[in-house]
N, C-alpha and C. Protein backbone atom coordinates (compact mmCIF):
# COMPACT_ATOMS: atom_id res chain seq x y z
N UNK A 1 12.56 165.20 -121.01
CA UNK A 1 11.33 165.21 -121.76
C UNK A 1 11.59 164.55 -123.11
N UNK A 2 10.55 163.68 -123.42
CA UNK A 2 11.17 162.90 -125.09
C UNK A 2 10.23 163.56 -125.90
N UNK A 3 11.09 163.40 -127.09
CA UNK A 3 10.35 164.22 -128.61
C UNK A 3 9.76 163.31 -128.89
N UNK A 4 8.25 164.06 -129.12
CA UNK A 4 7.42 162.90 -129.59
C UNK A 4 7.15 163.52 -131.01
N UNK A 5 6.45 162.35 -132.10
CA UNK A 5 5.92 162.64 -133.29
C UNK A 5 4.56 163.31 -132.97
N UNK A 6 4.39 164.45 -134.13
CA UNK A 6 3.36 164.91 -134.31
C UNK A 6 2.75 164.90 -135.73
N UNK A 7 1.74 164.28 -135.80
CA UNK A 7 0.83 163.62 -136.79
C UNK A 7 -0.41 164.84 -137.12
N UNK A 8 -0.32 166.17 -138.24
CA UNK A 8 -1.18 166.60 -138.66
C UNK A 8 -2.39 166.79 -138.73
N UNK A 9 -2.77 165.42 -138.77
CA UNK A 9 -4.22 165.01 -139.49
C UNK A 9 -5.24 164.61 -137.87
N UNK A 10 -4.31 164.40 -136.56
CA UNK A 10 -5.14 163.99 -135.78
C UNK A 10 -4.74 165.05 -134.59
N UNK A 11 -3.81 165.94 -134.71
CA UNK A 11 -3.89 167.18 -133.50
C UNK A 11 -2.80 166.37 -132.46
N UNK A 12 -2.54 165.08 -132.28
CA UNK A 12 -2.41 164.99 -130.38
C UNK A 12 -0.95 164.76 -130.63
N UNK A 13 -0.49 164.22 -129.86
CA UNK A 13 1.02 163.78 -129.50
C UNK A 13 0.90 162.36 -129.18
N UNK A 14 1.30 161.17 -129.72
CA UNK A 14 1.38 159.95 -129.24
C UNK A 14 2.33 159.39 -128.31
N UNK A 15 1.93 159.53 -127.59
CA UNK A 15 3.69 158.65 -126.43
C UNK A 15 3.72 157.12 -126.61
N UNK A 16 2.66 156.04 -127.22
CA UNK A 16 2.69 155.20 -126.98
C UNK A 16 3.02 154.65 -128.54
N UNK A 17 4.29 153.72 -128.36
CA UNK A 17 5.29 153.29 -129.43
C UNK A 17 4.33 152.21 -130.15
N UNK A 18 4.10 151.34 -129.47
CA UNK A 18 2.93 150.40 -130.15
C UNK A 18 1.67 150.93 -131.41
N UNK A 19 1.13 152.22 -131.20
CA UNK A 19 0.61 152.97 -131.87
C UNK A 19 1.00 153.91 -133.52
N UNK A 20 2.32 153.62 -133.28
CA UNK A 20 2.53 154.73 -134.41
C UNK A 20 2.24 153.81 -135.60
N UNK A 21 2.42 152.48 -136.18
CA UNK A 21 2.32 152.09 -137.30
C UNK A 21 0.96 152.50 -137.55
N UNK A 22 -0.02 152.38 -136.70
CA UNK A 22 -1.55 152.93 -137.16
C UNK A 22 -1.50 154.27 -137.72
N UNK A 23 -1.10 154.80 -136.53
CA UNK A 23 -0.84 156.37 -136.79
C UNK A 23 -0.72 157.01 -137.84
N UNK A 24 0.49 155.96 -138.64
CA UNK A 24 0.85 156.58 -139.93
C UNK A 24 -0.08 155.98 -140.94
N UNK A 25 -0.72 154.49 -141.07
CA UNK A 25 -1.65 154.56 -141.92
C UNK A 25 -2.54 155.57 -141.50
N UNK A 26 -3.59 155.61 -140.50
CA UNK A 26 -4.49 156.30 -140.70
C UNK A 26 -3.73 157.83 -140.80
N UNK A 27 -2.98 158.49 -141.34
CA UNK A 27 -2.00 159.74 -141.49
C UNK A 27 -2.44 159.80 -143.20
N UNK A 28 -2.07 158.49 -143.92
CA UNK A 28 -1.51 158.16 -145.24
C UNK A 28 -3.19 157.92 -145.31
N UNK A 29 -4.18 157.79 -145.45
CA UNK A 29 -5.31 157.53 -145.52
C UNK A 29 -6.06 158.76 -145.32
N UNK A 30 -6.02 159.92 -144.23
CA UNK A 30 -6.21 161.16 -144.26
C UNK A 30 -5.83 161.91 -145.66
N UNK A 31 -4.72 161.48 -145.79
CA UNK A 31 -3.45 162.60 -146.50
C UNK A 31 -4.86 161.87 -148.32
N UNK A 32 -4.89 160.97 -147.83
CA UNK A 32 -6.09 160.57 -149.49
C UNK A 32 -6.70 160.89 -149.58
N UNK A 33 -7.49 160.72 -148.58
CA UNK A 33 -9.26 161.83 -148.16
C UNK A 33 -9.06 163.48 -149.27
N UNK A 34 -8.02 163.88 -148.72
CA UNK A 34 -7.67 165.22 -148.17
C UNK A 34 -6.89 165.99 -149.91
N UNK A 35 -6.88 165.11 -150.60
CA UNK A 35 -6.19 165.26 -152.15
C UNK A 35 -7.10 165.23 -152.42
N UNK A 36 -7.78 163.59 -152.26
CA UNK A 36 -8.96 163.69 -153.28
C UNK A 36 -10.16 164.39 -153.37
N UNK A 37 -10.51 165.02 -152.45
CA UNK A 37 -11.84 165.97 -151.89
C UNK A 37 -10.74 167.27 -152.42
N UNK A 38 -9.95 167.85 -152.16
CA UNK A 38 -9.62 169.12 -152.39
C UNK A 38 -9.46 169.23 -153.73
N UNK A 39 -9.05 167.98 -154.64
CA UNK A 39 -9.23 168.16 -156.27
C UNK A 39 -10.59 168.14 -156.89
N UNK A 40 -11.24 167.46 -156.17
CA UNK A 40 -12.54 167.36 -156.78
C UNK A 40 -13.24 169.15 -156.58
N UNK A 41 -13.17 169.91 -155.84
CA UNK A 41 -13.24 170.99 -155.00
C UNK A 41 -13.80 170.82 -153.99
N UNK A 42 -14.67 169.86 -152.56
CA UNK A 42 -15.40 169.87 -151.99
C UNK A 42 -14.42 170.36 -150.77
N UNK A 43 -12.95 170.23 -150.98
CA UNK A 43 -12.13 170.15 -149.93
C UNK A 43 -11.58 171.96 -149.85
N UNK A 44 -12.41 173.23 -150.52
CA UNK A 44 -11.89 174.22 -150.73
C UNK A 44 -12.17 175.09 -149.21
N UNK A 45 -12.62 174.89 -148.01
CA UNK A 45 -13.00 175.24 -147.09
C UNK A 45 -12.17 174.89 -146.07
N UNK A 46 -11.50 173.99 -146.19
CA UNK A 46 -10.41 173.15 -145.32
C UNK A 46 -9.43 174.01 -144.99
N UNK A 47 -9.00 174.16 -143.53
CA UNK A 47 -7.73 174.80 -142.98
C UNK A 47 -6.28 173.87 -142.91
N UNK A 48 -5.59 174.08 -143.84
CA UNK A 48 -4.54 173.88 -143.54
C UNK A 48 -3.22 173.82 -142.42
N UNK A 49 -2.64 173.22 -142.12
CA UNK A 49 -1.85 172.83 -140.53
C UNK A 49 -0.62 172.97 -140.78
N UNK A 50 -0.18 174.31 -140.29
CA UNK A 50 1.73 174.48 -140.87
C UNK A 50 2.17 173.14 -139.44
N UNK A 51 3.67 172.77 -140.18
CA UNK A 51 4.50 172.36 -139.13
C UNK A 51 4.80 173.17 -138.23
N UNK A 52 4.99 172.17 -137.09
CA UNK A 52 5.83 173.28 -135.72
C UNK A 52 6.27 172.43 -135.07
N UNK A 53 7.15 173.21 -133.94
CA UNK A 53 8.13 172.23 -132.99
C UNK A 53 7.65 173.65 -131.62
N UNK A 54 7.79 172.52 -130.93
CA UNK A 54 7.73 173.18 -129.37
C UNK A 54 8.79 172.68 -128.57
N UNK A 55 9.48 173.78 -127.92
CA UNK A 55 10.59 173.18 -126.84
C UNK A 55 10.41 174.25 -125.81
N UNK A 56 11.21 173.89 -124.71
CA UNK A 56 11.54 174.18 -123.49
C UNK A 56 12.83 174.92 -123.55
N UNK A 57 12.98 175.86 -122.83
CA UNK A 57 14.61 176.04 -122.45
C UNK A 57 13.85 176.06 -120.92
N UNK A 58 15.62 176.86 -120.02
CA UNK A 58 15.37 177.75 -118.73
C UNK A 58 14.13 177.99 -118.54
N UNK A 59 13.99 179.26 -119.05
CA UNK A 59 12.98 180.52 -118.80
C UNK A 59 11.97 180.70 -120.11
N UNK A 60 11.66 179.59 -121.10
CA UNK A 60 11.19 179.67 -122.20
C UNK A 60 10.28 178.60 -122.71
N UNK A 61 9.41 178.60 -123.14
CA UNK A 61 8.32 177.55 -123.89
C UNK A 61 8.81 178.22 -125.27
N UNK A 62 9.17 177.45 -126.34
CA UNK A 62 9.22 177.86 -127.58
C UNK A 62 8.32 177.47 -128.14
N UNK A 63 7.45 177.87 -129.70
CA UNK A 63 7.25 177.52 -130.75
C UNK A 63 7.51 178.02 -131.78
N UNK A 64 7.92 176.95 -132.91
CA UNK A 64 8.94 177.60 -134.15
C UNK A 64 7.18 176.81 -135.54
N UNK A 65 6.51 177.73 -135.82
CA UNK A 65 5.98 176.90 -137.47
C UNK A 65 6.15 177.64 -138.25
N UNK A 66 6.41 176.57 -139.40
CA UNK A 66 6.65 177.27 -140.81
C UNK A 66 5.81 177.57 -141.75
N UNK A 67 5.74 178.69 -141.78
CA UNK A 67 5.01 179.44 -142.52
C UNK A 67 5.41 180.57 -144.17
N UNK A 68 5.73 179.28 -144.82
CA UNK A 68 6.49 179.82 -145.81
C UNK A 68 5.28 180.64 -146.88
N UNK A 69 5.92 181.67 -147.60
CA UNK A 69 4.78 182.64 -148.64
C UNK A 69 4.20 183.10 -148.01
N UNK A 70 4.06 183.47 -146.51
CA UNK A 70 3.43 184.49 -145.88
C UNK A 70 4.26 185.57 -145.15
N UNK A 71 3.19 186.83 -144.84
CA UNK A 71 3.54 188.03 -144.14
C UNK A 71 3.52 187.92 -142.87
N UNK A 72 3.72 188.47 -142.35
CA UNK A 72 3.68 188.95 -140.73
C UNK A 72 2.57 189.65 -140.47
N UNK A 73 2.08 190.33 -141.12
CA UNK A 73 0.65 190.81 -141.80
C UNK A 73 -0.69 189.94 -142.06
N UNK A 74 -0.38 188.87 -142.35
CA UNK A 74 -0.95 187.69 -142.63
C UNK A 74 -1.76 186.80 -141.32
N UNK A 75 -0.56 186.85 -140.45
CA UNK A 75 -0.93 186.10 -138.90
C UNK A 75 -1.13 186.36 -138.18
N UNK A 76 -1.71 185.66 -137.15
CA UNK A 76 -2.93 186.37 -136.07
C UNK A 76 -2.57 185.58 -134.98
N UNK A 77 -1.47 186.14 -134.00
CA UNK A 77 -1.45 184.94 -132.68
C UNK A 77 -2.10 185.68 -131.48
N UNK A 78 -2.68 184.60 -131.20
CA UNK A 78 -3.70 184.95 -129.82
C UNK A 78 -3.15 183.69 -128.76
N UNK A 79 -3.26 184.05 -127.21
CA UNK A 79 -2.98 183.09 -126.12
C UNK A 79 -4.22 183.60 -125.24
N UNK A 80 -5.46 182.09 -125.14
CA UNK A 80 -6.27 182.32 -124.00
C UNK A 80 -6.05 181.21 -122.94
N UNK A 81 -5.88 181.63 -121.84
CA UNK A 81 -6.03 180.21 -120.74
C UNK A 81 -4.17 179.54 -121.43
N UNK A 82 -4.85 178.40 -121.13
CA UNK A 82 -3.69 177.56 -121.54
C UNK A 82 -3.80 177.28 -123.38
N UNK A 83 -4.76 177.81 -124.33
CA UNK A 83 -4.53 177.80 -125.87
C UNK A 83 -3.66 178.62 -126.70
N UNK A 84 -2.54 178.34 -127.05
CA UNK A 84 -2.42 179.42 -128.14
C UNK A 84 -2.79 179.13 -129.20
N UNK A 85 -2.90 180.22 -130.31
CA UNK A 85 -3.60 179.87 -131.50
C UNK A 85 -2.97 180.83 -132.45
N UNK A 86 -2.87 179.84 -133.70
CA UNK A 86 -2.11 180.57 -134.64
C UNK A 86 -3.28 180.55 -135.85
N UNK A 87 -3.37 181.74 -136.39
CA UNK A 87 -4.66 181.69 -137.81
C UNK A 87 -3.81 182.83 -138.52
N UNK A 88 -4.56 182.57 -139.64
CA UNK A 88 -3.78 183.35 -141.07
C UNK A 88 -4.56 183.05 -142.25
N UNK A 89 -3.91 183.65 -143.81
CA UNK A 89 -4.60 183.14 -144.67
C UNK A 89 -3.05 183.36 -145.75
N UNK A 90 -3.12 182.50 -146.25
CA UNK A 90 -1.81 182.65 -147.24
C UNK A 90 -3.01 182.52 -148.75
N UNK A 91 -2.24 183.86 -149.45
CA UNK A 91 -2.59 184.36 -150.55
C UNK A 91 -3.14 183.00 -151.89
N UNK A 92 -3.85 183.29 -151.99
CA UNK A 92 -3.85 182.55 -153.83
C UNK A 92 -2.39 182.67 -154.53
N UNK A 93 -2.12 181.80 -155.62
CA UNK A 93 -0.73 181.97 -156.02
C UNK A 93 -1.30 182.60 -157.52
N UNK A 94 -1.12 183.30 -158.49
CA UNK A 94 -1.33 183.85 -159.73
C UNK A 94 -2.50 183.42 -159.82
N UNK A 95 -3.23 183.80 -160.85
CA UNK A 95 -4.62 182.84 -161.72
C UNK A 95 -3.98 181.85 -162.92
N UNK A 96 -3.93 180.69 -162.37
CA UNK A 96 -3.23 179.84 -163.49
C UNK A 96 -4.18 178.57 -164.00
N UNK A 97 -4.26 178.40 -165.32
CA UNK A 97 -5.39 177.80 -165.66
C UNK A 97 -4.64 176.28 -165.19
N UNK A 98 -5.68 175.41 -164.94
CA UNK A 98 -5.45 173.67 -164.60
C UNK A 98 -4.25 173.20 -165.25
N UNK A 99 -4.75 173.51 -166.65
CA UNK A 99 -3.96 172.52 -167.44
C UNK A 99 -2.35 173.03 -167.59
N UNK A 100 -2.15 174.00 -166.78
CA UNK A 100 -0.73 174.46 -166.71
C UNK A 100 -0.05 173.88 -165.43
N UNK A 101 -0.75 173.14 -164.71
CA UNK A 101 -0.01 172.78 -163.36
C UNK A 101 0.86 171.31 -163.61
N UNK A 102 1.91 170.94 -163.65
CA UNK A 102 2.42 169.56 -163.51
C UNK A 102 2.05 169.16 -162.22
N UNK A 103 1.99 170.09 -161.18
CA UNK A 103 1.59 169.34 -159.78
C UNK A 103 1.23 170.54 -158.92
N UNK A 104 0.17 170.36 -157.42
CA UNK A 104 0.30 171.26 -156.93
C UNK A 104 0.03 170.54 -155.87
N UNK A 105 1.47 171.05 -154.41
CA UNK A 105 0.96 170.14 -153.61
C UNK A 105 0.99 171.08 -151.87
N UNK A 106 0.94 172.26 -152.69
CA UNK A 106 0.86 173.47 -151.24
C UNK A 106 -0.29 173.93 -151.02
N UNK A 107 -0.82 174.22 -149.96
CA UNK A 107 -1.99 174.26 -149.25
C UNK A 107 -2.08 176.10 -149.58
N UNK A 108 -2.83 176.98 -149.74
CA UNK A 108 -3.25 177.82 -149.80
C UNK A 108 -4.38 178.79 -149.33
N UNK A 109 -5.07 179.20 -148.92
CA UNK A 109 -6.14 179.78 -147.87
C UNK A 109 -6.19 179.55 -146.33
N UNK A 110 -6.84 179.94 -146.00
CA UNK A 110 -7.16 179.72 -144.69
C UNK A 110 -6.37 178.69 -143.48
N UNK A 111 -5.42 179.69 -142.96
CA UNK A 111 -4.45 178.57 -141.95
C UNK A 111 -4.97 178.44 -140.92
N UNK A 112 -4.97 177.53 -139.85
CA UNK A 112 -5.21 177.73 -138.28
C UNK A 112 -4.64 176.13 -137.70
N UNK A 113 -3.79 176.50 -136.18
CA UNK A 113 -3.20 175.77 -135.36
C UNK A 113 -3.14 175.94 -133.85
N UNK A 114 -3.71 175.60 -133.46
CA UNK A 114 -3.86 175.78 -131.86
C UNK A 114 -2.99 174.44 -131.13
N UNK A 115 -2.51 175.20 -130.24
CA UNK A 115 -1.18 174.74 -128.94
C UNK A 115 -1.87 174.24 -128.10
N UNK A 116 -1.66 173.55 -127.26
CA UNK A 116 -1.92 173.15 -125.85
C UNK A 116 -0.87 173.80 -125.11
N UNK A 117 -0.27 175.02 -124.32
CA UNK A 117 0.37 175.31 -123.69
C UNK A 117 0.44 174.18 -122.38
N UNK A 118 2.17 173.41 -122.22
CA UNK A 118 1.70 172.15 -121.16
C UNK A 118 2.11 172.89 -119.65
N UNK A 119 2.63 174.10 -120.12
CA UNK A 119 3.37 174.65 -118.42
C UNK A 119 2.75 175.99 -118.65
N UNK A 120 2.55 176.53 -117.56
CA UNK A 120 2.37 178.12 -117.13
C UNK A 120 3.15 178.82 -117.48
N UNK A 121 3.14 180.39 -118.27
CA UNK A 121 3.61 180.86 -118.69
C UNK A 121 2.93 182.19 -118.48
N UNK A 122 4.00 183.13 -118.60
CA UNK A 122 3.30 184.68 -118.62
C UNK A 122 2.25 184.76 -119.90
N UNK A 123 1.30 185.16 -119.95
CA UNK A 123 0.60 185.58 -121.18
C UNK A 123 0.76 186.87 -121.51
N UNK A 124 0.72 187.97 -120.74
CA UNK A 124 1.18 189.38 -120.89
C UNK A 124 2.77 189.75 -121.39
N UNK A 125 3.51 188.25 -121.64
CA UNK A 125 5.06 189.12 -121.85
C UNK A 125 5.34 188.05 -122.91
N UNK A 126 4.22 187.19 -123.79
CA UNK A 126 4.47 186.36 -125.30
C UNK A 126 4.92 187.72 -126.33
N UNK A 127 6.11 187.02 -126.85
CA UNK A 127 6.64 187.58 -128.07
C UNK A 127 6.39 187.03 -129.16
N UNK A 128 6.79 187.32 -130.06
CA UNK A 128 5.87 186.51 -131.48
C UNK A 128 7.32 187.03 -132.16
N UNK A 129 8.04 186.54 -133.03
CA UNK A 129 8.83 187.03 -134.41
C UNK A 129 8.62 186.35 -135.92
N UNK A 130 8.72 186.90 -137.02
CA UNK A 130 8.99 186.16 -138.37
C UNK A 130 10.20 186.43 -139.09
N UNK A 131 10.63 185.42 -139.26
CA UNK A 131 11.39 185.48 -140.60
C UNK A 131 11.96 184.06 -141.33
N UNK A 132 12.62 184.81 -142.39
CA UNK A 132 12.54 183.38 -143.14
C UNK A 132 11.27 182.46 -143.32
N UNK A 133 10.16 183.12 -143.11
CA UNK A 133 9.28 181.94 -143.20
C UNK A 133 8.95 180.89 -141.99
N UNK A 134 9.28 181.70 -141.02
CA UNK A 134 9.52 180.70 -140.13
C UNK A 134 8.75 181.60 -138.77
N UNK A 135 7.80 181.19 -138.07
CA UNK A 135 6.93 181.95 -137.09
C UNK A 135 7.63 181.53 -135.69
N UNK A 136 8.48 182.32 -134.80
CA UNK A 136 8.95 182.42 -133.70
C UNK A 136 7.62 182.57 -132.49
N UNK A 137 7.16 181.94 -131.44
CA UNK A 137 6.34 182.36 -130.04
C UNK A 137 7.81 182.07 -129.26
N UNK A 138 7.53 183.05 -128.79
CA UNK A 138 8.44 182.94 -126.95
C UNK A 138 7.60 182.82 -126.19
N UNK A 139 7.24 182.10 -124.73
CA UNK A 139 6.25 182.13 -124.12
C UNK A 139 7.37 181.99 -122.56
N UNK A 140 7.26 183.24 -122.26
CA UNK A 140 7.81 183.18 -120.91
C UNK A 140 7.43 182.40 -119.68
N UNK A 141 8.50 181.32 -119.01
CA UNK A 141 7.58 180.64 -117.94
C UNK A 141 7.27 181.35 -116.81
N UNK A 142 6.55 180.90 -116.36
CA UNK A 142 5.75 181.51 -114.55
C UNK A 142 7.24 181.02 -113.85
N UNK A 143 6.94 182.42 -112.82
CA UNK A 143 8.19 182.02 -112.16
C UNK A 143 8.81 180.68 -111.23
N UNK A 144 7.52 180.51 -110.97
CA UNK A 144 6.90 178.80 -110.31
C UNK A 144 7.36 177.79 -110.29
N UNK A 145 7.53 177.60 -112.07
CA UNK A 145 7.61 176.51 -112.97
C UNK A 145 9.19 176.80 -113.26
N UNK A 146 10.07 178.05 -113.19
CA UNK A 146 11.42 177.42 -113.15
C UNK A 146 12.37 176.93 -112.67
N UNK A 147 13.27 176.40 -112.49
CA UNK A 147 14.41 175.93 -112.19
C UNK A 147 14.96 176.72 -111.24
N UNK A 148 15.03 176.15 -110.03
CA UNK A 148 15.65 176.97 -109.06
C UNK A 148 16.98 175.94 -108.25
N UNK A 149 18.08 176.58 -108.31
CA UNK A 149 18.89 176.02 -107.83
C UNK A 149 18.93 176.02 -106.07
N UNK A 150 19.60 174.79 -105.38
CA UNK A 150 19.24 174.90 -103.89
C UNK A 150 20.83 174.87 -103.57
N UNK A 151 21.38 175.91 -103.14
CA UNK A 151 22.54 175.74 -102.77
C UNK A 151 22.53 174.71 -101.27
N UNK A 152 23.63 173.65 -101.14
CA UNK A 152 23.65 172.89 -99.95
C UNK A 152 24.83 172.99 -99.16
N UNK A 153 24.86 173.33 -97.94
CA UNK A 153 25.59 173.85 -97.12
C UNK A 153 26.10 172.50 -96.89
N UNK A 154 27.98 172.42 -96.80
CA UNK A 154 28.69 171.80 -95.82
C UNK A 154 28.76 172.01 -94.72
N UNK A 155 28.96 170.90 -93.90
CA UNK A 155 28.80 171.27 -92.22
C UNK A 155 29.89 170.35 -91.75
């Protein structure tokens, strides 16, 4: 299976190599939209998109996103059908007036990220962990979908 890039601003997975130079302008063109509307304030409603990585083992669908300055308290994972979905809200940081910021470039309120689960998996036996800032899913595969060895008889 190849690691593909995942691009924020548009949800999908690109497999096709010819595509990514767009990709990343229209990425870098989002990422402008998305400053300049949130400074002005019109952009204060906007859900923010933690990073994540999804892998495979054996017996496992992983997802790892980072979710730094939040609780475990904070996040809300749900799996329907083939969606999982990650929502949260990470806190306001102090009340700090404007003119005290040299920069601010972390997203704050309202999180949400939804999965495409690509293989079958138990939904009744997903684990969830945190730490470090860092949001653990285990998603157990269907027995179906694993790896079964065929022993082959000499004759």
């Amino acid at each position: 299976m190849a690691v593909m890039h995942w691009y924020p601003s548009r949800q999908v997975l690109e497999p096709w190599e010819g595509a990514r130079e767009l990709g990343e302008v229209q990425s870098e063109i989002s990422h402008l939209f998305d400053t300049f509307f949130a400074r002005s304030g019109r952009g204060q409603d906007r859900a923010w998109t933690p990073a994540a990585d999804m892998y495979e083992t054996k017996d496992e669908l992983v997802i790892k996103a980072d979710l730094p300055g939040m609780s475990e308290k904070d996040v809300q994972v749900t799996i329907t059908g083939d969606l999982l979905s990650l929502k949260g809200q990470r806190a306001e940081p102090e009340a700090m007036q404007p003119e005290q910021y040299f920069g601010a470039e972390r997203w704050t309120g309202r999180m949400e990220r939804i999965f495409q689960v690509p293989i079958p998996v138990q939904a009744d036996k997903v684990r969830a962990a945190y730490r470090d800032g860092v949001l653990t899913v285990t998603l157990p595969k269907m027995e179906s979908v694993k790896p079964k060895e065929i022993k082959i008889d000499v004759q």
